[in-house]
Protein backbone atom coordinates (compact mmCIF):
# COMPACT_ATOMS: atom_id res chain seq x y z
CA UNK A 1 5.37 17.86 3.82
CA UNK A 2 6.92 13.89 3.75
CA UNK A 3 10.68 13.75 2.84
CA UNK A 4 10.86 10.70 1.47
CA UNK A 5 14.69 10.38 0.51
CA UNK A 6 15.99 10.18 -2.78
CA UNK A 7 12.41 9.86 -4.29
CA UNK A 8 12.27 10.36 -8.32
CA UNK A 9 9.09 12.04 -8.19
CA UNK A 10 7.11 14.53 -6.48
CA UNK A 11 3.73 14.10 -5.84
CA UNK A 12 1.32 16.94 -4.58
CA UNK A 13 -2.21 17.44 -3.60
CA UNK A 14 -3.74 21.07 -2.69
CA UNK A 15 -7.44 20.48 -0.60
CA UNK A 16 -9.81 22.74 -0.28
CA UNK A 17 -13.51 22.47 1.64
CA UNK A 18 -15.05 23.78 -1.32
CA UNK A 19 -17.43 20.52 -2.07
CA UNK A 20 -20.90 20.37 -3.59
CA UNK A 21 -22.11 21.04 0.07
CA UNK A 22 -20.76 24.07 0.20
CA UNK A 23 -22.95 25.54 -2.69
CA UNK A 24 -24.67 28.44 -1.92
CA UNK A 25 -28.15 27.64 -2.17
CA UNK A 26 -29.39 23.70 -3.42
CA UNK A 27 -30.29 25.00 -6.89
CA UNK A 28 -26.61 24.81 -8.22
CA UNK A 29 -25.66 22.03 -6.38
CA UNK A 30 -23.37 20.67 -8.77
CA UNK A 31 -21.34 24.19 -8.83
CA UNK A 32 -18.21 22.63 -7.36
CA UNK A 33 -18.19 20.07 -9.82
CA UNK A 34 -18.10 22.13 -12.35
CA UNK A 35 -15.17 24.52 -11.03
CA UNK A 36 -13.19 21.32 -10.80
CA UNK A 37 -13.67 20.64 -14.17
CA UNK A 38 -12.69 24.02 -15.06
CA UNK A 39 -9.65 24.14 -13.03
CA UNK A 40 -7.55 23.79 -15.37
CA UNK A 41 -8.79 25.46 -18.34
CA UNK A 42 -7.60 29.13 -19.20
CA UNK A 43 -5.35 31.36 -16.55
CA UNK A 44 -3.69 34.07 -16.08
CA UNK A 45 -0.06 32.98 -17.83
CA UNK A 46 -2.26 29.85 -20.86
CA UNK A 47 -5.44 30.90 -23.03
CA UNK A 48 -7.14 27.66 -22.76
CA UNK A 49 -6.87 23.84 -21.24
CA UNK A 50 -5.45 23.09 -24.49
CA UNK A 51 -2.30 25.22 -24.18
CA UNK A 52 -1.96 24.68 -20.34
CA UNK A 53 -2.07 20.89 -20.55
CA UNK A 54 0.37 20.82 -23.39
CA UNK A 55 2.84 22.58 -21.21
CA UNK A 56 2.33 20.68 -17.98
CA UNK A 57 2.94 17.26 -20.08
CA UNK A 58 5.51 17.49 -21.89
CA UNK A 59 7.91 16.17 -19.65
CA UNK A 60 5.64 13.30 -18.56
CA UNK A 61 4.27 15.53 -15.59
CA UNK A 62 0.51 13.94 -14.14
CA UNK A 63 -2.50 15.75 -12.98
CA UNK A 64 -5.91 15.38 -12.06
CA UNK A 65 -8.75 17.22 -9.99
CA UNK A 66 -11.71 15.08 -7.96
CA UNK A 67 -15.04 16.64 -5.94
CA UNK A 68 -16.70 15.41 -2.93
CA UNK A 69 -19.28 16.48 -0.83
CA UNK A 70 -16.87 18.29 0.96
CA UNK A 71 -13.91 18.64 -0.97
CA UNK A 72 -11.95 20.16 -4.43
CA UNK A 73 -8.72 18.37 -4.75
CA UNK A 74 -5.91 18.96 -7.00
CA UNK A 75 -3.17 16.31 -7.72
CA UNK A 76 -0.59 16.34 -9.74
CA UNK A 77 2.54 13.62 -9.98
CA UNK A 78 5.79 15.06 -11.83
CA UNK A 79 9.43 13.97 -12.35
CA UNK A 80 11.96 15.02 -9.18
CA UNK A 81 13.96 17.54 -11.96
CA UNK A 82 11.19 19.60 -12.55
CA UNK A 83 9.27 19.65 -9.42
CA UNK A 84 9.25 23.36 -9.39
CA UNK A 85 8.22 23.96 -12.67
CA UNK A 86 5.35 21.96 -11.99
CA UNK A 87 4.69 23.68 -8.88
CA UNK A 88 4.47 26.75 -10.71
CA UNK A 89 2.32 25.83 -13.01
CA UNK A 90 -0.14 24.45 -10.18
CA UNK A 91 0.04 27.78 -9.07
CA UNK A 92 -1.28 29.93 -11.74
CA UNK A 93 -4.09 27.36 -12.75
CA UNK A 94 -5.11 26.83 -8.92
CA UNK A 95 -5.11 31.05 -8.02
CA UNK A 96 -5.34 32.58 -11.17
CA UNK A 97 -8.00 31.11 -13.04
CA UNK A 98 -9.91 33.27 -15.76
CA UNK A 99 -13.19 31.65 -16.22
CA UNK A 100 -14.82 32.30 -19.23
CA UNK A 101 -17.96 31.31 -20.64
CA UNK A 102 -17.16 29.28 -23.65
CA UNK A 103 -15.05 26.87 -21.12
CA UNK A 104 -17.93 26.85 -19.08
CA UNK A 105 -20.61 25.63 -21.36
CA UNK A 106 -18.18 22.81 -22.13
CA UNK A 107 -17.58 21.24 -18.82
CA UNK A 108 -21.52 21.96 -18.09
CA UNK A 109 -21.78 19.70 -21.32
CA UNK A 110 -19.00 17.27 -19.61
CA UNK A 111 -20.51 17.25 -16.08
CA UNK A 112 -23.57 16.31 -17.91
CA UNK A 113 -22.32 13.69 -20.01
CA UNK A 114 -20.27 11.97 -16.42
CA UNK A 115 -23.55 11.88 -14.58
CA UNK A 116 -25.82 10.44 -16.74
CA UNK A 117 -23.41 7.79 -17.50
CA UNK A 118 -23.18 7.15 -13.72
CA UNK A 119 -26.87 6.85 -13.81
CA UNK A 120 -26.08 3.44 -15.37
CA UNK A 121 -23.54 2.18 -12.49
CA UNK A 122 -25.61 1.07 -9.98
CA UNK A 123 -22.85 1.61 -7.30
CA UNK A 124 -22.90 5.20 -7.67
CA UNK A 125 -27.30 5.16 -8.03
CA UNK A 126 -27.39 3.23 -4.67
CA UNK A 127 -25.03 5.14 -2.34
CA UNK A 128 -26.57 8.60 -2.50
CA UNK A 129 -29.78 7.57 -2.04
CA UNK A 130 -28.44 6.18 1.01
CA UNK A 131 -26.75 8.43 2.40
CA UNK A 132 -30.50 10.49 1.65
CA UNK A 133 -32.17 7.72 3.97
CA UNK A 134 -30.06 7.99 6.57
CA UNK A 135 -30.53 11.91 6.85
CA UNK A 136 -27.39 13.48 4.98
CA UNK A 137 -28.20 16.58 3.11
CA UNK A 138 -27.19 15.09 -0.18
CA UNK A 139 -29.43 14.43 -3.89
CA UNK A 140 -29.58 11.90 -5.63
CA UNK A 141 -27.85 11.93 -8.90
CA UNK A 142 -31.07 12.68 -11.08
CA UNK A 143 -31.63 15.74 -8.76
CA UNK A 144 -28.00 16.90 -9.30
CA UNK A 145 -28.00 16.80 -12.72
CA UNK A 146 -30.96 19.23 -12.69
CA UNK A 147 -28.46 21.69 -11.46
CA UNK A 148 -26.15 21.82 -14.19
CA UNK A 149 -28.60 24.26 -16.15
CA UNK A 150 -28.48 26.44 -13.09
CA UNK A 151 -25.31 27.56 -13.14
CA UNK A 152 -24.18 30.93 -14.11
CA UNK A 153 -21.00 31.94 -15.05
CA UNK A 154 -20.90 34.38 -11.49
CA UNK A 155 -22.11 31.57 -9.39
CA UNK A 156 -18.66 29.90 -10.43
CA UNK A 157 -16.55 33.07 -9.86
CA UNK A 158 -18.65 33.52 -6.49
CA UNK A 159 -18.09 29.89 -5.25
CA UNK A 160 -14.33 29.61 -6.32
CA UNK A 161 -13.71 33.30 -4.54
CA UNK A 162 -15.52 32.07 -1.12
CA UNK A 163 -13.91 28.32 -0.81
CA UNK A 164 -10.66 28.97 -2.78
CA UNK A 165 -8.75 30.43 0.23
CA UNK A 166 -5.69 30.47 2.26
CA UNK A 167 -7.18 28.84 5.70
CA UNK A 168 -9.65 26.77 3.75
CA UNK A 169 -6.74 25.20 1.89
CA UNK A 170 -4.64 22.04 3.01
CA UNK A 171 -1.70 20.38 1.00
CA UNK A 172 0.42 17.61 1.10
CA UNK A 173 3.63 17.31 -0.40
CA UNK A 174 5.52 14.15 -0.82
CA UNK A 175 8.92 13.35 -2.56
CA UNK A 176 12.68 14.56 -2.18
CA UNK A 177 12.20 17.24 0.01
CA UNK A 178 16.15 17.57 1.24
CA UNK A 179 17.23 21.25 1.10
CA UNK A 180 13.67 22.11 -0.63
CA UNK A 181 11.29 23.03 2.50
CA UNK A 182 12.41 26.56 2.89
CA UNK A 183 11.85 26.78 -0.88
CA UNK A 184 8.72 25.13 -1.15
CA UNK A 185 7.58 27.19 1.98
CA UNK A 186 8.16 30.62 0.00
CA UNK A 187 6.36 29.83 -2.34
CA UNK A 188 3.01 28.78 -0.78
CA UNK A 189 3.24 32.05 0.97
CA UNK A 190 3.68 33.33 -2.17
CA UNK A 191 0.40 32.36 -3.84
CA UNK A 192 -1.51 35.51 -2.68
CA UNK A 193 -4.84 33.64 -1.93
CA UNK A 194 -7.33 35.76 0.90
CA UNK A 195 -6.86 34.51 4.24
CA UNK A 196 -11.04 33.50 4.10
CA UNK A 197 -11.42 30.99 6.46
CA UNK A 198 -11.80 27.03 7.18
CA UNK A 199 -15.35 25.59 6.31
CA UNK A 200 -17.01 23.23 9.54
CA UNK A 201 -18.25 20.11 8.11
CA UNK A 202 -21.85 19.97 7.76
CA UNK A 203 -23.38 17.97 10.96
CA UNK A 204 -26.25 16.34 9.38
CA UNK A 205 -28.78 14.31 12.35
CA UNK A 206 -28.69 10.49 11.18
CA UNK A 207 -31.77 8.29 11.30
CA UNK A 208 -32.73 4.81 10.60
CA UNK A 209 -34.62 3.80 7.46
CA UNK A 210 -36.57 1.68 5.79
CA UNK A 211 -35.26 -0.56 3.11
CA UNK A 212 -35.33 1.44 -0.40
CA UNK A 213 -35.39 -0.50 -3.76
CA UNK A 214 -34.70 1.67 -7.01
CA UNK A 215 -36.27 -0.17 -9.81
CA UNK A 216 -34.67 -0.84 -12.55
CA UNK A 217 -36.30 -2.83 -15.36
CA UNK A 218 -32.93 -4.18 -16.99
CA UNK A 219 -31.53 -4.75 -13.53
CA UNK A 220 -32.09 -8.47 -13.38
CA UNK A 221 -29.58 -8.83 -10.23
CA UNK A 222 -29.53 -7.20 -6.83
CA UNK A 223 -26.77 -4.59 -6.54
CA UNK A 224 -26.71 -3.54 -2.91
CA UNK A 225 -25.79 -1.52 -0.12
CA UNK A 226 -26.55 -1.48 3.59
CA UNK A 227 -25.20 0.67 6.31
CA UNK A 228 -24.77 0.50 9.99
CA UNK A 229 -23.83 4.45 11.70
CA UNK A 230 -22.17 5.90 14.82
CA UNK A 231 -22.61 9.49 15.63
CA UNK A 232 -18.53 10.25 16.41
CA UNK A 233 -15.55 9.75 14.72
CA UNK A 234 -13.60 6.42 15.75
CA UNK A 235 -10.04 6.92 17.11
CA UNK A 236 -6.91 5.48 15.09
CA UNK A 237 -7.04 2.01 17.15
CA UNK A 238 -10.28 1.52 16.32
CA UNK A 239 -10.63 2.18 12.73
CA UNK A 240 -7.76 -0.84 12.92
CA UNK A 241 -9.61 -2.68 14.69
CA UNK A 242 -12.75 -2.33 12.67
CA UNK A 243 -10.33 -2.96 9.57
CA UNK A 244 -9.34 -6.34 11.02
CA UNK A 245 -13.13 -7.39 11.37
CA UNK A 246 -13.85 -6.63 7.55
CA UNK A 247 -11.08 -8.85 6.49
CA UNK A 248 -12.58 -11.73 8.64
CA UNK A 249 -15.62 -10.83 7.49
CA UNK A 250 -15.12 -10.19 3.81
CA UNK A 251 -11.41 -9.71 2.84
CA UNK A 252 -10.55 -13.15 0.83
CA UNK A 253 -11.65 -16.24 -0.14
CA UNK A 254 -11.21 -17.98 3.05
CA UNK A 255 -13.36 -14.67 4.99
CA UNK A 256 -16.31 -15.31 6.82
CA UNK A 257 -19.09 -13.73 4.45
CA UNK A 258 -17.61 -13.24 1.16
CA UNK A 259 -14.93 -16.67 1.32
CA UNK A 260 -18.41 -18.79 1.95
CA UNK A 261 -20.48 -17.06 -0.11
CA UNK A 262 -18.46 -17.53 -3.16
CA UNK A 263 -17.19 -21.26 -1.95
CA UNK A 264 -21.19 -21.78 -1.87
CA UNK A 265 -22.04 -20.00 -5.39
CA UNK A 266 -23.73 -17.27 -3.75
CA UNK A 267 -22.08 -13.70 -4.71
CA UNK A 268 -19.05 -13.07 -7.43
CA UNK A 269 -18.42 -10.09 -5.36
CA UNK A 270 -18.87 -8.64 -2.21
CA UNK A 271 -16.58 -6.43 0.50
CA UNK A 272 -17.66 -4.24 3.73
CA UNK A 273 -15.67 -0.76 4.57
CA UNK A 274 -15.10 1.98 7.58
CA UNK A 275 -16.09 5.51 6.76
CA UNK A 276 -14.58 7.13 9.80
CA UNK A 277 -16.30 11.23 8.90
CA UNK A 278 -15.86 14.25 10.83
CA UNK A 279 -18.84 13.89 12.94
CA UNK A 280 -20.26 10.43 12.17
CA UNK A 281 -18.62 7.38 11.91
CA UNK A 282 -20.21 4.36 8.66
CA UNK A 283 -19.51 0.89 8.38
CA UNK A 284 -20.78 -0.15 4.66
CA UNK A 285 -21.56 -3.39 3.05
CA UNK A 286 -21.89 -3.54 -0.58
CA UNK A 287 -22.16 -6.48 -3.33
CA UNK A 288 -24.32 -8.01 -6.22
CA UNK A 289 -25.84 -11.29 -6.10
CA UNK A 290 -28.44 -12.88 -8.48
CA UNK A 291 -32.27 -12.79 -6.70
CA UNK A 292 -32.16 -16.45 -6.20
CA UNK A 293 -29.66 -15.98 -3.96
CA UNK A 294 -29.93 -13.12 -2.72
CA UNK A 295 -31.96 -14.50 0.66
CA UNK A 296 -29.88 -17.45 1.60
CA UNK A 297 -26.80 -14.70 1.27
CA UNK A 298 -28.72 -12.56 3.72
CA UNK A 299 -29.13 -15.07 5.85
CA UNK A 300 -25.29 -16.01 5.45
CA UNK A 301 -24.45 -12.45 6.47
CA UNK A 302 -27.02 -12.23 9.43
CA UNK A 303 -25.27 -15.65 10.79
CA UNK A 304 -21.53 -14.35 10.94
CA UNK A 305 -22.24 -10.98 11.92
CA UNK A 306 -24.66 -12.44 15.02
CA UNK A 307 -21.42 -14.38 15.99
CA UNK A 308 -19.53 -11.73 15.87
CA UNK A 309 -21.91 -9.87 18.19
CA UNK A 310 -21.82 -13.06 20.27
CA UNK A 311 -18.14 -12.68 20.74
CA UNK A 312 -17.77 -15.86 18.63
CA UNK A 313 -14.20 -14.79 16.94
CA UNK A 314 -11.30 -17.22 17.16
CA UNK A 315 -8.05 -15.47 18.28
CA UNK A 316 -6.26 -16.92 15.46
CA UNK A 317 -8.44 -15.55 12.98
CA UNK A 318 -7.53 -12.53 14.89
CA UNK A 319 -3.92 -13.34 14.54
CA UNK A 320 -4.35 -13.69 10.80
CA UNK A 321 -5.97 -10.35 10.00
CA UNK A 322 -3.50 -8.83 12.39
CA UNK A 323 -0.69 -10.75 10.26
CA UNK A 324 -2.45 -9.73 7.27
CA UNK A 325 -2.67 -6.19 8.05
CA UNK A 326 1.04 -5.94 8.59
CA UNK A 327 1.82 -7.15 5.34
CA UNK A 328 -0.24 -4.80 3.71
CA UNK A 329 1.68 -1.99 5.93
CA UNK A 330 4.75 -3.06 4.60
CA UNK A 331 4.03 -3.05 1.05
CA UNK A 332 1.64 0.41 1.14
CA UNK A 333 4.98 2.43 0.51
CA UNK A 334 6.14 1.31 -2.66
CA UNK A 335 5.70 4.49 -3.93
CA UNK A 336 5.64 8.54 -3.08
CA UNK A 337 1.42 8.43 -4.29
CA UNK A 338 0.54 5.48 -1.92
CA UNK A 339 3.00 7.37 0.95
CA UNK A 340 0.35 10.40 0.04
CA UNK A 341 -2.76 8.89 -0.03
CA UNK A 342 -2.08 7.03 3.53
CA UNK A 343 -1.90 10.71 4.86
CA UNK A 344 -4.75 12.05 3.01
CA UNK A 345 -8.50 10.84 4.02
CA UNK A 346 -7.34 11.76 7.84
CA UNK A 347 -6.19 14.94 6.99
CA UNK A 348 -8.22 16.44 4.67
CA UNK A 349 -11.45 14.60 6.30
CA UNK A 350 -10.55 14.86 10.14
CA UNK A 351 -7.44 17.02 10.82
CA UNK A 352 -5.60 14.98 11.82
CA UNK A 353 -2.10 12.88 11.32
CA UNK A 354 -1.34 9.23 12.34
CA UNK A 355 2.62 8.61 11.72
CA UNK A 356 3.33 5.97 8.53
CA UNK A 357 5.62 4.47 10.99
CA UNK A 358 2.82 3.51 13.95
CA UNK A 359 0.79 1.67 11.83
CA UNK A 360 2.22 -1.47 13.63
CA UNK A 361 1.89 -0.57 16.83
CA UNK A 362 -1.77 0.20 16.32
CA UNK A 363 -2.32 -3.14 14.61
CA UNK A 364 -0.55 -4.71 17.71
CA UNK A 365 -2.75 -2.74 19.97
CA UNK A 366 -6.26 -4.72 18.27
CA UNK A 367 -8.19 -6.63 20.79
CA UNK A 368 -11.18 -9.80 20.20
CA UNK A 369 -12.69 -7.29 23.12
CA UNK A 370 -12.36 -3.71 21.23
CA UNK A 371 -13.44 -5.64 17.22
CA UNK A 372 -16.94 -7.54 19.81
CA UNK A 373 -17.42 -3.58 21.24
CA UNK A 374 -17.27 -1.47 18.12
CA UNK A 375 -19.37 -4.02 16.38
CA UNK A 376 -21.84 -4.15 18.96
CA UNK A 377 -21.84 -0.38 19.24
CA UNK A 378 -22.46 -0.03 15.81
CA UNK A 379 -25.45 -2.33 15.47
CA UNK A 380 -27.08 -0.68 18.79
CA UNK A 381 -27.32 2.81 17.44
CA UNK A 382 -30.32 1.53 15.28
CA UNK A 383 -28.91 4.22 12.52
CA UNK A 384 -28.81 2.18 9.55
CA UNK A 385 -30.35 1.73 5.88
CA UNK A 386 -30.64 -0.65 2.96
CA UNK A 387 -30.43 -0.06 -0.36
CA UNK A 388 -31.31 -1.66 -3.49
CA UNK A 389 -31.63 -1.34 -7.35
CA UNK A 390 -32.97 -4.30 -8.77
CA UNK A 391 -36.23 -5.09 -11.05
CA UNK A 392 -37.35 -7.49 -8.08
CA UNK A 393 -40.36 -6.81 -6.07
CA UNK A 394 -39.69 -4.54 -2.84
CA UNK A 395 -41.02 -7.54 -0.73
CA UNK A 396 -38.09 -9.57 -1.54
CA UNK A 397 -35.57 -6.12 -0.20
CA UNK A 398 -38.22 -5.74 2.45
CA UNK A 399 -37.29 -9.64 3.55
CA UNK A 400 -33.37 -9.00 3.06
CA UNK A 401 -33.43 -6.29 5.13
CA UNK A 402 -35.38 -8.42 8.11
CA UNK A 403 -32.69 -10.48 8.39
CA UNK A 404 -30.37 -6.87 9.50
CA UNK A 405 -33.09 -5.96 11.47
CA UNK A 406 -33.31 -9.10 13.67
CA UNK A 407 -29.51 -9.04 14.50
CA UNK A 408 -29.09 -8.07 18.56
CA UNK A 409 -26.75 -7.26 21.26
């Protein structure tokens, strides 16, 4: 719960472990999709989505639902005078949902319809099949869209009664919270879920892998993805840390991969990322760049990440992602959602809470030693994978991926 004084909203999201992971057998995969979809469709107190969204609206109020792997999350955003009201209302739809077949068939219908057009982003193709490579116990979006058909009305009643409990459940609430905690704390305790208990994340054993290409005939670029893996999860400081090093590497036009790629006509876009998981830890590249140029950016990325490796970082470039970074601190609490979201990949994904207010101190605390050591430990694991979709040949991804391979510690 975040009191963040004299807010004019409230904003409020209600986790539960209750992914597509956590479907009971691989044939109805896409299960927890589908209860998503359906979670707010017909309850106990509204006959249909229809009649329940109409209420929840009409004074402006916001929600939404999203699935991971893991996780069912519901969000909603309202004004501060009716914060209760919507409260309420999140409630009935999130505990007493009647799910009926004709609602079902629908979102089946729906779920269908949002995968198949994801088919065509080659973002979403890429990443799955990745995360397949490298060992995780995840299908690629054809194979989850063979699913859908699976699905029974009881397999959603049987998933939502197994994940939809009180000790699998985490919230956060952010907004004007003066004189409200006692209130707000009644009510939880007053939503009458079964105790159940708190899914493990799924410990899936990495490997290394060799480069994949996913033809497409229309696909006349190279949309990629390539991933480097640590088996643990990286403390606060060095999640930092590792942020600082993408923004030298990749965070503006002056950056050491992207800045001369684009200076040199190379890529329109690329950017790298920290997954910091449970159990294993992912730093991700991802981009598209025209098969021309695809090489001489490979070799452009092999060059500033072996000089990274080589300790070769300039302590004011340092400076200026540490600068950077601090900025970005400053203006990531604009509003009660971003004050949310900061909280929300560490606590719904790891447990745990870093404090808003030490974001500077862990920024302060990045070293040109601890950015050289994670980067170094990350590239020595040899857990790693490249991924393409492109209508090239698979020599051309086999050659990309060389120039990964040959980087050393």
């Amino acid at each position: 719960m975040i009191d963040v004084p004299d807010a004019s909203v409230m904003n409020t999201k209600f986790q539960f472990r209750a992914g597509m992971r956590y479907a009971k057998n691989p044939e109805v995969y896409e299960i927890a999709h589908i209860v998503e979809h359906l979670a707010f469709g017909a309850n106990a107190k509204y006959s249909s989505e229809q009649a329940y969204e109409a209420d929840f609206t009409k004074n402006g109020a916001y929600h939404n639902a999203w699935t991971s792997d893991f996780s069912v999350c519901y969000e909603s955003e309202c004004a501060d005078f009716e914060w209760d009201r919507i409260l309420e209302l999140q409630q009935v739809a999130i505990t007493q949902p009647k799910f009926n077949d004709e609602e079902l068939q629908s979102e089946k219908g729906n779920v269908k319809a949002e995968l198949t057009g994801y088919m065509n982003d080659y973002g979403r193709l890429l990443w799955p099949r990745l995360q397949q490579a490298m060992g995780e116990q995840v299908p690629v979006l054809a194979e989850r869209l063979k699913t859908i058909g699976n699905i029974e009305l009881k397999d959603i009643r049987e998933h939502y009664r197994r994940t939809h409990t009180a000790h699998n459940m985490r919230f956060i609430i952010a907004g004007n919270l003066r004189h409200r905690k006692h209130k707000i704390i009644k009510a939880l305790n007053s939503w009458g879920l079964k105790p159940g208990e708190r899914f493990e994340i799924p410990n899936d054993e990495l490997r290394s892998a060799t480069p994949v290409l996913i033809r497409r005939k229309d696909a006349t670029n190279i949309t990629f993805g390539f991933s480097w893996a640590v088996p643990r999860k990286l403390k606060p400081t060095e999640v930092y840390a590792m942020s600082c090093l993408n923004h030298i590497l990749n965070g503006t036009m002056n950056s050491r991969i992207f800045g001369q790629a684009r200076k040199n006509g190379l890529v329109y876009g690329m950017g790298s990322d920290i997954n910091n998981g449970w159990h294993n830890t992912s730093w991700d590249f991802d981009g598209e760049v025209n098969a021309e140029s695809a090489l001489k950016l490979f070799e452009l990325i092999h060059r500033e990440l072996q000089k990274i490796l080589d300790g070769n970082i300039k302590d004011g470039d340092i400076d200026a992602a540490k600068s950077y970074a601090t900025g970005r601190y400053q203006m990531g609490a604009q509003t009660v959602n971003q004050i949310s979201d900061y909280y929300a990949d560490n606590y719904f994904v790891n447990g745990t809470l870093e404090r808003y207010d030490r974001t500077p101190t862990l920024i302060r605390e990045i070293t040109k030693e601890s950015i050289v050591s994670l980067a170094r430990e990350f590239i020595s694991t040899n857990l790693s994978a490249l991924v393409a979709v492109s209508s090239v040949e698979k020599a051309i991804i086999n050659e990309l991926a060389e120039q990964l391979q040959s980087l050393h510690v």
